[in-house]
C-alpha atoms as a PDB file:
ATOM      1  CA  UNK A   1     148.237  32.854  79.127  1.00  0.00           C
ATOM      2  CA  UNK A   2     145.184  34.827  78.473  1.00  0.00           C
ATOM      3  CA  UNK A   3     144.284  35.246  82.059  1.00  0.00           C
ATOM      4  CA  UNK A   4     148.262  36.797  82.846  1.00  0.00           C
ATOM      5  CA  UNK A   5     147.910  39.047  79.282  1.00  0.00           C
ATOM      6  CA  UNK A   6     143.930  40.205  81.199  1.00  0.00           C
ATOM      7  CA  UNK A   7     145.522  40.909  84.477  1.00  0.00           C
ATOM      8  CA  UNK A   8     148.493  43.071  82.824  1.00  0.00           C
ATOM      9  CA  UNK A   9     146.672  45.150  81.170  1.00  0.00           C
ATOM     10  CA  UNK A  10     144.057  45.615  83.786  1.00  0.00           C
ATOM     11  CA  UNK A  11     146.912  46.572  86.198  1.00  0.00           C
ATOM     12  CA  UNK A  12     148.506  48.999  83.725  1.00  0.00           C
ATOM     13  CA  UNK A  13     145.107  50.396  82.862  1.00  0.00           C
ATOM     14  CA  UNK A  14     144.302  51.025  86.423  1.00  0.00           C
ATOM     15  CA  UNK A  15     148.003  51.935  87.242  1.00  0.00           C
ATOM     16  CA  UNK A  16     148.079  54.724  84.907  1.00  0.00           C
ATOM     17  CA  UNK A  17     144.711  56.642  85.098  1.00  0.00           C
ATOM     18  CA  UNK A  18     144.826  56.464  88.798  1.00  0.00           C
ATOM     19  CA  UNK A  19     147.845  57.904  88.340  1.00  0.00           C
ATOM     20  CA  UNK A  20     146.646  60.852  86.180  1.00  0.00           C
ATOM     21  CA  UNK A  21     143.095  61.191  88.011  1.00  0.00           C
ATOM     22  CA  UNK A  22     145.210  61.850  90.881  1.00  0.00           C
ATOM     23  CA  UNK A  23     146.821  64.731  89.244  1.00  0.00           C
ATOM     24  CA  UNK A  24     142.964  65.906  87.936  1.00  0.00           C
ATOM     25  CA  UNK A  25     141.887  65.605  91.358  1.00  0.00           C
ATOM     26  CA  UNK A  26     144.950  67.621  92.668  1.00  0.00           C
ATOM     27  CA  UNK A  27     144.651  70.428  90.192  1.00  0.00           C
ATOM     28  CA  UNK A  28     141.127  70.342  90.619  1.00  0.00           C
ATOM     29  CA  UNK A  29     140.957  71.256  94.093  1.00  0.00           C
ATOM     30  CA  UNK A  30     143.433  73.825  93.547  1.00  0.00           C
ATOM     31  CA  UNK A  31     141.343  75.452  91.472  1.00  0.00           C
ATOM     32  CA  UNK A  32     143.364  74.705  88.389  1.00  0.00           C
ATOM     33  CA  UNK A  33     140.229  73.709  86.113  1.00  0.00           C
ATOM     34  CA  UNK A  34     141.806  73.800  82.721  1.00  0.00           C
ATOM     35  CA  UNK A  35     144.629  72.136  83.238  1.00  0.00           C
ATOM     36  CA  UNK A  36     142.670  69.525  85.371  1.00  0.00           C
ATOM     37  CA  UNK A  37     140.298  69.041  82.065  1.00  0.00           C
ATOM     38  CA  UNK A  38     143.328  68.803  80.015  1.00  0.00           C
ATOM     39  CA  UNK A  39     144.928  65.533  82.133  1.00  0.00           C
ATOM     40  CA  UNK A  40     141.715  64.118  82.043  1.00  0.00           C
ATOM     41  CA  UNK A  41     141.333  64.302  78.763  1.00  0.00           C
ATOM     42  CA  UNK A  42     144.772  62.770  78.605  1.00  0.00           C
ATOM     43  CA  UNK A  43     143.497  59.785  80.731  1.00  0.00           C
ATOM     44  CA  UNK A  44     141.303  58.691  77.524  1.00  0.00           C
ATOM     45  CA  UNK A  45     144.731  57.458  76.170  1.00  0.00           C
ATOM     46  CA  UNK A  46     145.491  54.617  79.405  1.00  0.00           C
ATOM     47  CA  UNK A  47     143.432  52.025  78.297  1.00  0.00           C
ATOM     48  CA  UNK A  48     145.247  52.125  74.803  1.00  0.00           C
ATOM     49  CA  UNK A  49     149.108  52.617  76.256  1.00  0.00           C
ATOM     50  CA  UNK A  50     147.767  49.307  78.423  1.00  0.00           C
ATOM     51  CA  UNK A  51     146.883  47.252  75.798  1.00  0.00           C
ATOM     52  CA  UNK A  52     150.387  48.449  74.620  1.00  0.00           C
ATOM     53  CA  UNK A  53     152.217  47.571  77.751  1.00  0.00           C
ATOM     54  CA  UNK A  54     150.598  44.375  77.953  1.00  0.00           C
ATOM     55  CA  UNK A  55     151.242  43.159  74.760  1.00  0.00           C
ATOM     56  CA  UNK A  56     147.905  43.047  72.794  1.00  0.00           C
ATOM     57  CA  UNK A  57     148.160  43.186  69.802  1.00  0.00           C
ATOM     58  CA  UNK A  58     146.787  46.722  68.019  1.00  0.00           C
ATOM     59  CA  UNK A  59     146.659  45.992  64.688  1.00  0.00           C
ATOM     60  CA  UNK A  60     143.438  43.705  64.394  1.00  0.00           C
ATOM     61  CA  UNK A  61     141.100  46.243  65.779  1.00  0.00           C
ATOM     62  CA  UNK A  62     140.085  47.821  62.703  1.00  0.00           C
ATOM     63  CA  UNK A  63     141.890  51.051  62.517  1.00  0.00           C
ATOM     64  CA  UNK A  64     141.196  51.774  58.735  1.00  0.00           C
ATOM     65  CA  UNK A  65     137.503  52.935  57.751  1.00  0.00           C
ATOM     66  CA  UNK A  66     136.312  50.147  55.507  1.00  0.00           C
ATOM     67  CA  UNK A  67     132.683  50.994  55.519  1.00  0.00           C
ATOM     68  CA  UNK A  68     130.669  49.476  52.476  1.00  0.00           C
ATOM     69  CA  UNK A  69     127.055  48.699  53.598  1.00  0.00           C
ATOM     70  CA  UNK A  70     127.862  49.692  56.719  1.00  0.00           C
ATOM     71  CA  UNK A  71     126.231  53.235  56.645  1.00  0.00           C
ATOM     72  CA  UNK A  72     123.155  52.699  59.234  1.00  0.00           C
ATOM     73  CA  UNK A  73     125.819  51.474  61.771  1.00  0.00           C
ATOM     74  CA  UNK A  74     127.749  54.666  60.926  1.00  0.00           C
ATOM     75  CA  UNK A  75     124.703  56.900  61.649  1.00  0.00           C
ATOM     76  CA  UNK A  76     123.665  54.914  64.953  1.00  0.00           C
ATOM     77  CA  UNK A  77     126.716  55.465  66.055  1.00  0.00           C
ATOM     78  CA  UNK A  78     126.600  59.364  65.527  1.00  0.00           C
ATOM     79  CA  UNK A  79     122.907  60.009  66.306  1.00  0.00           C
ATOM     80  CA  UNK A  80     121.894  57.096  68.425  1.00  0.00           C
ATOM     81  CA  UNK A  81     123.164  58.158  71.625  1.00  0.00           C
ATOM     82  CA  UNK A  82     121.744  61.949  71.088  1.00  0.00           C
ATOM     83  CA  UNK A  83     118.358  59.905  70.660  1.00  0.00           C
ATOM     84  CA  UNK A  84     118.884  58.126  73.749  1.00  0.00           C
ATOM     85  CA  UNK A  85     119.692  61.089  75.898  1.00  0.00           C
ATOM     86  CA  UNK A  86     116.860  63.079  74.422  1.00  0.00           C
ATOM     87  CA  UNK A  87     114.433  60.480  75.211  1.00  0.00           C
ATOM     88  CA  UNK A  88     115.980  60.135  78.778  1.00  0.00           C
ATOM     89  CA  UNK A  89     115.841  63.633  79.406  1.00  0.00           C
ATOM     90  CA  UNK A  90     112.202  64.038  78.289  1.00  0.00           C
ATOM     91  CA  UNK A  91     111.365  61.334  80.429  1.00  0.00           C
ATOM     92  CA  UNK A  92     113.140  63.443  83.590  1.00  0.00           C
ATOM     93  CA  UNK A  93     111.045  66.990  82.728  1.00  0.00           C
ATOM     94  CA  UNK A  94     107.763  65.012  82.360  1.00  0.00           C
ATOM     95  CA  UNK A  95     108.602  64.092  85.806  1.00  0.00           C
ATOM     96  CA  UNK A  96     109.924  66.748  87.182  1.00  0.00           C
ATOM     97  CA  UNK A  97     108.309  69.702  85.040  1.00  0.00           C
ATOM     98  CA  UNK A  98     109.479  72.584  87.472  1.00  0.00           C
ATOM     99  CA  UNK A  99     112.989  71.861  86.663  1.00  0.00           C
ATOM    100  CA  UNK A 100     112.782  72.512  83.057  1.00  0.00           C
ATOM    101  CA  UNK A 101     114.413  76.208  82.026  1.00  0.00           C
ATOM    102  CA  UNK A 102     114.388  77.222  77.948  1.00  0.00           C
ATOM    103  CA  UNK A 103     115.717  80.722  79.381  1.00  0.00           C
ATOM    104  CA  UNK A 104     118.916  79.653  79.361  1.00  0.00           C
ATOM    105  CA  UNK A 105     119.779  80.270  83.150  1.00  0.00           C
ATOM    106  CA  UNK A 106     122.473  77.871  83.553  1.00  0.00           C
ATOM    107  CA  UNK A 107     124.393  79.627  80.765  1.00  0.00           C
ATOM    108  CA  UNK A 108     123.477  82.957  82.309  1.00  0.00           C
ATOM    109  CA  UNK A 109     125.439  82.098  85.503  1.00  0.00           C
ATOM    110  CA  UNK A 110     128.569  80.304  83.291  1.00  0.00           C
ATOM    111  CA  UNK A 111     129.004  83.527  81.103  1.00  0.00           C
ATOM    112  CA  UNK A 112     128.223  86.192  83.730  1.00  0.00           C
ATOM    113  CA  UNK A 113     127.554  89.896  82.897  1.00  0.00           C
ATOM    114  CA  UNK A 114     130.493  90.067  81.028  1.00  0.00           C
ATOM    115  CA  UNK A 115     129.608  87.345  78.683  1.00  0.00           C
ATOM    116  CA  UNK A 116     125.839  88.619  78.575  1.00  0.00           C
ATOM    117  CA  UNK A 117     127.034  92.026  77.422  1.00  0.00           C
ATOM    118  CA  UNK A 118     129.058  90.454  74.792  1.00  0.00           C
ATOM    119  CA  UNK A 119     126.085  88.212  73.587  1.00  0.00           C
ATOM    120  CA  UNK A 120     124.021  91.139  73.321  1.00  0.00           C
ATOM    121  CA  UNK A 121     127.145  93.082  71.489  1.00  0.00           C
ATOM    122  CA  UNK A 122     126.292  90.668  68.949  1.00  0.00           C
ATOM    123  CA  UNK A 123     122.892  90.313  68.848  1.00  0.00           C
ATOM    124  CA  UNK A 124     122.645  87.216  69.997  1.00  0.00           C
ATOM    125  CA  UNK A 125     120.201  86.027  72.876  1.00  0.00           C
ATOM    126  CA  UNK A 126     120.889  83.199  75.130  1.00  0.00           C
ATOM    127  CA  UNK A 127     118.167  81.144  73.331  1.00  0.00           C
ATOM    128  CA  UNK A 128     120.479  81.323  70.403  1.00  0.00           C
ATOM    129  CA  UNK A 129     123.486  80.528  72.233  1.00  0.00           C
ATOM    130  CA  UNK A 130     121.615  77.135  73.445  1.00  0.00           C
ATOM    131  CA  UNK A 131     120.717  76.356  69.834  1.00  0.00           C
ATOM    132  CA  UNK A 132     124.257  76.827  68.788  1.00  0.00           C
ATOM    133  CA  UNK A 133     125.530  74.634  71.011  1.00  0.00           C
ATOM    134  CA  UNK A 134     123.019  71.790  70.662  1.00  0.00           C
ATOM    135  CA  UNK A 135     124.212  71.837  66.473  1.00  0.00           C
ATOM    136  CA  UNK A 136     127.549  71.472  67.629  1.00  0.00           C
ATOM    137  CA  UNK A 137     126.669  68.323  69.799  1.00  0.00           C
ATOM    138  CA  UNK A 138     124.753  66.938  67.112  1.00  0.00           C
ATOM    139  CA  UNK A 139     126.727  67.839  64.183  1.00  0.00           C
ATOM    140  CA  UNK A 140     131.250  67.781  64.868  1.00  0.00           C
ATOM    141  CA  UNK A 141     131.226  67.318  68.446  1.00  0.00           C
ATOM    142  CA  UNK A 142     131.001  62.896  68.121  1.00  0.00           C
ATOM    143  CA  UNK A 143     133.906  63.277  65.293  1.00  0.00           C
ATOM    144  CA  UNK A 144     135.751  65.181  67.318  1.00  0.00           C
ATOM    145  CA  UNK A 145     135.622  64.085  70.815  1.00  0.00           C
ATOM    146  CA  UNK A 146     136.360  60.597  68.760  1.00  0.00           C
ATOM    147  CA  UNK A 147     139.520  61.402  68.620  1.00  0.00           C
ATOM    148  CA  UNK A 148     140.001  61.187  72.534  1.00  0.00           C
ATOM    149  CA  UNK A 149     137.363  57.930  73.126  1.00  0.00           C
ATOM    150  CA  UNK A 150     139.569  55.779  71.114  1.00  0.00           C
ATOM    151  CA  UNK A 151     141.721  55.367  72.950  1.00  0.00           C
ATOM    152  CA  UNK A 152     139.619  53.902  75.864  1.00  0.00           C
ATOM    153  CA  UNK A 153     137.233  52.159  73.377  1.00  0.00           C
ATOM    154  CA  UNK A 154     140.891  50.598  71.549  1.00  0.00           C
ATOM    155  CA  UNK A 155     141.310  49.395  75.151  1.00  0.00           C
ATOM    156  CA  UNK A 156     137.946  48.435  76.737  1.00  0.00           C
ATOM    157  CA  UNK A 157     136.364  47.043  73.490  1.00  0.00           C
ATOM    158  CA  UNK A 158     139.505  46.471  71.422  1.00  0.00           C
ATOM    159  CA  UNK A 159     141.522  44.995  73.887  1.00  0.00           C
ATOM    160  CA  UNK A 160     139.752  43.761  77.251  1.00  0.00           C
ATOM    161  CA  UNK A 161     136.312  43.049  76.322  1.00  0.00           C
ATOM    162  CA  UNK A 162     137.261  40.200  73.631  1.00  0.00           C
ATOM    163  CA  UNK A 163     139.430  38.391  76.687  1.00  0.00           C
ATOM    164  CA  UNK A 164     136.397  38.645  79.130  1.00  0.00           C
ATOM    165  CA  UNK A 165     134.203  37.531  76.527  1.00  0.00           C
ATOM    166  CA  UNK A 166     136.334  34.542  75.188  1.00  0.00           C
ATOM    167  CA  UNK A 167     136.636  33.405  79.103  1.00  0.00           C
ATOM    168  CA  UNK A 168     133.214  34.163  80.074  1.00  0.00           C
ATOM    169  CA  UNK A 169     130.718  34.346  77.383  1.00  0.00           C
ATOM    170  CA  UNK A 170     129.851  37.017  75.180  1.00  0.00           C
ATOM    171  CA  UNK A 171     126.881  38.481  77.617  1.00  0.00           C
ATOM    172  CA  UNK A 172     129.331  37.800  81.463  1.00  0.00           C
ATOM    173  CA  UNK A 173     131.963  39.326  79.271  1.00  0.00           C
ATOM    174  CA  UNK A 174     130.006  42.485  78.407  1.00  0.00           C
ATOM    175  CA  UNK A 175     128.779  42.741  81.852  1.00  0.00           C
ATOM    176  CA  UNK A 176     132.014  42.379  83.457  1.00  0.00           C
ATOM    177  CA  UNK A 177     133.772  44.713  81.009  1.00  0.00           C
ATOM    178  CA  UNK A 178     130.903  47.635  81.719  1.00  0.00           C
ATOM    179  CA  UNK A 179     131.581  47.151  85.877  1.00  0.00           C
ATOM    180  CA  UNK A 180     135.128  47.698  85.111  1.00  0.00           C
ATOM    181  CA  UNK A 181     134.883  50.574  82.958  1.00  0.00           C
ATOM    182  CA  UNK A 182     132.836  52.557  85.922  1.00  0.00           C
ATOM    183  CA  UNK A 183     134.737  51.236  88.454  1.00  0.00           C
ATOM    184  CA  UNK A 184     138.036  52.912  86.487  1.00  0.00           C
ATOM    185  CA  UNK A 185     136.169  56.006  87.000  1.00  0.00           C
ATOM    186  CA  UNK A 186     135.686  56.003  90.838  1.00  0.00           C
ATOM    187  CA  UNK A 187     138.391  58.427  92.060  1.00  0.00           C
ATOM    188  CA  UNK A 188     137.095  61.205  90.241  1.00  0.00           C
ATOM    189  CA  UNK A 189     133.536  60.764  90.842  1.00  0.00           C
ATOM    190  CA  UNK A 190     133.902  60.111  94.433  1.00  0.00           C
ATOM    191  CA  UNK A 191     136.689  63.097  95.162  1.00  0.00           C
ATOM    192  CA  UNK A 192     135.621  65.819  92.637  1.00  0.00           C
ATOM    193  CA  UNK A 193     132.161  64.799  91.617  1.00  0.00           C
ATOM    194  CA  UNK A 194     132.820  64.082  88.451  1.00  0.00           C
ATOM    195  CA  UNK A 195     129.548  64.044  86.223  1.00  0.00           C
ATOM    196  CA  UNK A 196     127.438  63.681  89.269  1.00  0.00           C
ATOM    197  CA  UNK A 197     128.474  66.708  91.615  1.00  0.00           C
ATOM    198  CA  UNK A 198     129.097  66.452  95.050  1.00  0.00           C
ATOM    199  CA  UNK A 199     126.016  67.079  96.821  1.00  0.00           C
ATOM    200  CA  UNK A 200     123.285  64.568  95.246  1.00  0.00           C
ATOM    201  CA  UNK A 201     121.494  62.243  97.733  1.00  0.00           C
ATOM    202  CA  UNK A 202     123.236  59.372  98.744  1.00  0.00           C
ATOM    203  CA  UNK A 203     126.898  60.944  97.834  1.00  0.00           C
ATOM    204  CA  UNK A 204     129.324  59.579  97.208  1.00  0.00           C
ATOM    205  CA  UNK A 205     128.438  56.007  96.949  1.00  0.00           C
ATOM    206  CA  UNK A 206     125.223  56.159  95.504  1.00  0.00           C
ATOM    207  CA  UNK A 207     126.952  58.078  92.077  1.00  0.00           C
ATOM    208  CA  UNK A 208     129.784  55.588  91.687  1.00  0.00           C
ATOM    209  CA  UNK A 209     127.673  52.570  91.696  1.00  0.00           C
ATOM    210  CA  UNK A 210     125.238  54.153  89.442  1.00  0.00           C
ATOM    211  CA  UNK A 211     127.568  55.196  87.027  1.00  0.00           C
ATOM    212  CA  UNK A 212     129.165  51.302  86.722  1.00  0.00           C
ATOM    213  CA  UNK A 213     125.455  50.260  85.429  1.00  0.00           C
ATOM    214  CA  UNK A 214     125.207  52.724  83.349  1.00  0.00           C
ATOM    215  CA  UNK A 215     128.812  51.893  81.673  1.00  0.00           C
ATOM    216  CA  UNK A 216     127.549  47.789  81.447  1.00  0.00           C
ATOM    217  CA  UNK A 217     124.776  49.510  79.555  1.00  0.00           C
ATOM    218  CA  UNK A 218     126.348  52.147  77.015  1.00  0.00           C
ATOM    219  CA  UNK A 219     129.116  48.992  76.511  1.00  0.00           C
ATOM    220  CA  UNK A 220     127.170  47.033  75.588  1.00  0.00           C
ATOM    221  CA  UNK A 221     125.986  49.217  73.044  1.00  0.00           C
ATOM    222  CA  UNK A 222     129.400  50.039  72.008  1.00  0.00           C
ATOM    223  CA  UNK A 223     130.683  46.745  71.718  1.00  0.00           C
ATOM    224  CA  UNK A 224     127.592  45.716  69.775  1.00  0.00           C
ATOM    225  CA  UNK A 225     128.818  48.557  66.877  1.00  0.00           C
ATOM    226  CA  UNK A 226     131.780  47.262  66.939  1.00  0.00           C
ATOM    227  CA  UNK A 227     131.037  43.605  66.022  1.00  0.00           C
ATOM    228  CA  UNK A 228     128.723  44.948  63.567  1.00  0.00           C
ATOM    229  CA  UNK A 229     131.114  46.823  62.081  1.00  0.00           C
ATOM    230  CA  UNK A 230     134.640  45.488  62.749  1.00  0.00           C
ATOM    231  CA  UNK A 231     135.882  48.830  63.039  1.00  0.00           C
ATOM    232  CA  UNK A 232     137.411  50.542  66.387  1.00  0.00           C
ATOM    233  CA  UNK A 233     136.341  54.287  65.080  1.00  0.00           C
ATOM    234  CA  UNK A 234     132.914  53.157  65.311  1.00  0.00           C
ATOM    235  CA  UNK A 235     132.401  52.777  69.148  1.00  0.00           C
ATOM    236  CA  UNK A 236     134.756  55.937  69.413  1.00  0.00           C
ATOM    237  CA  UNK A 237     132.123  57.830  67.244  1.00  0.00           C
ATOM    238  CA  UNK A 238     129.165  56.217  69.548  1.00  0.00           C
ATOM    239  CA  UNK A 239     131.151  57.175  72.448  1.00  0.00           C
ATOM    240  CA  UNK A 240     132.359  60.661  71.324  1.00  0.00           C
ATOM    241  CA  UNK A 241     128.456  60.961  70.694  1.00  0.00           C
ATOM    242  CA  UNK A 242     127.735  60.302  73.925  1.00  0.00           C
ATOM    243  CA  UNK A 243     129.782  62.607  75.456  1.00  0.00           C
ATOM    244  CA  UNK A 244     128.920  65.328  73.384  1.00  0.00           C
ATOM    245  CA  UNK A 245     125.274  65.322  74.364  1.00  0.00           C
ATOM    246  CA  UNK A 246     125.897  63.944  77.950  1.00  0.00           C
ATOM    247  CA  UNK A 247     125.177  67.994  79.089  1.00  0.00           C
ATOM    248  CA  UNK A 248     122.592  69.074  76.962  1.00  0.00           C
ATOM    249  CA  UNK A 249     119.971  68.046  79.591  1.00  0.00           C
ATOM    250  CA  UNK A 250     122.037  70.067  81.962  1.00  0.00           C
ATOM    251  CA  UNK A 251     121.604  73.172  79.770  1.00  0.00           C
ATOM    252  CA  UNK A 252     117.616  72.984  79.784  1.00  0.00           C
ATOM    253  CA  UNK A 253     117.554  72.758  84.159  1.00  0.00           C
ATOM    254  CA  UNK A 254     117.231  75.100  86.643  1.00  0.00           C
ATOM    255  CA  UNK A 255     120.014  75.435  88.540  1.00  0.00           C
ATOM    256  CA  UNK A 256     118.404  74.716  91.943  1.00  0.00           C
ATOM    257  CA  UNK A 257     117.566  71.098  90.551  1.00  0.00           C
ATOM    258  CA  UNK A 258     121.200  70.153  90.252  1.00  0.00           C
ATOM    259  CA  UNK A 259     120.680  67.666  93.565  1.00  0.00           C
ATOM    260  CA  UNK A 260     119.370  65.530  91.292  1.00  0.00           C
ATOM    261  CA  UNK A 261     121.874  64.727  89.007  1.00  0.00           C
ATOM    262  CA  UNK A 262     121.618  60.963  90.017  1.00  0.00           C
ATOM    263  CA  UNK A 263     117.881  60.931  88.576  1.00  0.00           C
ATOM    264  CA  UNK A 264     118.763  63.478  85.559  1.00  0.00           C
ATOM    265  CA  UNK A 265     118.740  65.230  82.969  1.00  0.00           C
ATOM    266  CA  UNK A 266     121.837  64.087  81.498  1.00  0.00           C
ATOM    267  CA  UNK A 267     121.647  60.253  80.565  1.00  0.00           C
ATOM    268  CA  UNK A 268     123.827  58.877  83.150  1.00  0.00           C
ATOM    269  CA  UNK A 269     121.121  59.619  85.792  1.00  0.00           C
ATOM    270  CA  UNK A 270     118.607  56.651  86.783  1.00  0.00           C
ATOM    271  CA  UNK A 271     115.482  58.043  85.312  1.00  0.00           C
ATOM    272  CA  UNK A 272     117.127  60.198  82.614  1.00  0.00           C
ATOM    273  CA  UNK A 273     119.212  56.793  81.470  1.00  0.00           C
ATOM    274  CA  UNK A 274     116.091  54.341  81.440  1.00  0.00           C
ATOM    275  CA  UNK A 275     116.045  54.276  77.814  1.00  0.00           C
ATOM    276  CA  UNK A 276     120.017  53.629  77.209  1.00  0.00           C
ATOM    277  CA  UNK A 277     119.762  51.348  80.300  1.00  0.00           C
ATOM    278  CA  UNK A 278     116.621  49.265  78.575  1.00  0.00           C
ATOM    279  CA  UNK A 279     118.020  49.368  75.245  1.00  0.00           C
ATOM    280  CA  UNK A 280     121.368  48.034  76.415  1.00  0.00           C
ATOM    281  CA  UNK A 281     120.440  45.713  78.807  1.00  0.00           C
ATOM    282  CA  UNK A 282     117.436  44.031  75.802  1.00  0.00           C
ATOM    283  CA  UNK A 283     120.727  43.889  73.769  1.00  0.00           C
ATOM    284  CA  UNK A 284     122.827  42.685  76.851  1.00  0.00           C
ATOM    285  CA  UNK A 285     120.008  39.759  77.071  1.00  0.00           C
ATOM    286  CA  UNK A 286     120.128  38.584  73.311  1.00  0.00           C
ATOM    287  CA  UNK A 287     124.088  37.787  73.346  1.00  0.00           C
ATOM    288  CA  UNK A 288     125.053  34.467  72.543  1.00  0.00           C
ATOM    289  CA  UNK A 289     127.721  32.788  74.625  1.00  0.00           C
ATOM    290  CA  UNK A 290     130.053  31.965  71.895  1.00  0.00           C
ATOM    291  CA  UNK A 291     132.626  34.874  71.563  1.00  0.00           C
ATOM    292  CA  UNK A 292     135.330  35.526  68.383  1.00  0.00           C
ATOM    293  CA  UNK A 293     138.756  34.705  69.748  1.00  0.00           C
ATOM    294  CA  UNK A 294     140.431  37.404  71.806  1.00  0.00           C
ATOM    295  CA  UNK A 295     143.641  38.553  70.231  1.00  0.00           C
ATOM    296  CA  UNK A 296     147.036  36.774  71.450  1.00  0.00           C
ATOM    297  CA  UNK A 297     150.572  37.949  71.723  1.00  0.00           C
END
């Protein structure tokens, strides 16, 4: 029974991002950015509407904020992934030192003259603009963008992650659950270069594979919050968090560096992600095989 209830929602999950991404991909190379953004942001909501269609159970995830004691799990979750990126990116500019840019360059090019003229209308440099924007990662950005990751965390953690672990151990469960999560993410990376760009070496097999260790490693991390806490918000705040500050490296390189986006800055590059990949994969190492039942129709 559990392995049908696994394979239904995995099929819906699939069925209906694929279905959107296509639609992303489509705008996307029509030039139709916003709108592209906008169905991808959509996409967030598949792995939810799949646990849905398949017939798992919602209502044991831990949709209401019951938080006593649990305040250092609350503030890992917000700050914990902005530590890990910093870290990662660090690690990157020590390594690469000429790609590091505090002028702001990268934001130059986004706002063009226009936008410059209107900074300096202001009074505002682009120095400042960079500072704004790193508060807002650090500060509203994980609450906000929350509201989008639960609804893959309600699926990947809520929903599929307990049935892989009951059948194959909490740590094999983890591991498969991460190698899903990227894999669900192939179409876009491999068609519009999404997160990695299109021209990196090795494109476009090297990103896709890279990114699916990267997801074992962040979900393990998010699934370890959420047994800890017993509360689906919490990995949505973790993973909101880690969206949020997924660009900052970007802001801080030159723009001539960008063909190594599979090394850095951002954390889902292989030297820029060492510390999220060690962390997770230390944590990844330590889980038991016993697993809580999975939920049931």
């Amino acid at each position: 029974m559990k392995n049908k209830q696994l394979g239904r929602y995995l099929l819906w999950a699939f069925l209906l991002a694929w279905m959107l991404q296509a639609a992303v991909i489509g705008f996307a190379w029509n030039g139709q950015v916003s709108i592209s953004r906008m169905i991808l942001a959509a996409s967030m909501f598949a792995p939810l509407l799949a646990a849905v269609l398949a017939k798992i159970p919602l209502q044991g995830m831990g949709w209401h904020l019951r938080l006593r004691g649990k305040g250092k799990w609350v503030l890992a979750a917000w700050f914990g992934p902005a530590l890990l990126s910093a870290l990662g990116a660090a690690l990157f500019f020590l390594c690469f030192p000429a790609a590091f840019d505090k002028s702001g360059e990268l934001l130059r090019l986004q706002l063009g003259e226009a936008g410059i003229a209107q900074l300096k209308e202001r009074g505002l440099t682009l120095q400042t603009l960079l500072l704004v924007q790193f508060g807002q990662m650090l500060t509203y950005a994980p609450f906000l963008n929350a509201l989008f990751a639960v609804g893959e965390e309600a699926g990947w953690r809520g929903a599929m992650v307990p049935l892989l672990k009951e059948r194959f151990g909490v740590a094999k469960g983890r591991l498969i659950g991460g190698a899903i999560w990227g894999v669900w993410h192939w179409p876009i990376i491999i068609l519009i270069g999404y997160n990695y760009g299109a021209e990196y070496w090795g494109a476009p097999v090297l990103g896709p594979l890279l990114f699916c260790v990267i997801c074992v490693a962040l979900g393990v991390l998010l699934d370890f919050l959420y047994e800890k806490t017993d509360c689906i918000w919490i990995p949505a705040l973790a993973h909101g968090a880690f969206n949020g500050v997924a660009s900052a490296g970007v802001l801080l390189m030159k723009p001539a560096f960008s063909d190594l986006s599979t090394l850095g800055p951002t954390p889902i590059g292989l030297l820029s992600g060492l510390p999220l990949l060690v962390f997770g994969f230390l944590l990844l190492g330590k889980s038991g095989r016993a697993a809580p039942a999975a939920p049931t129709e």
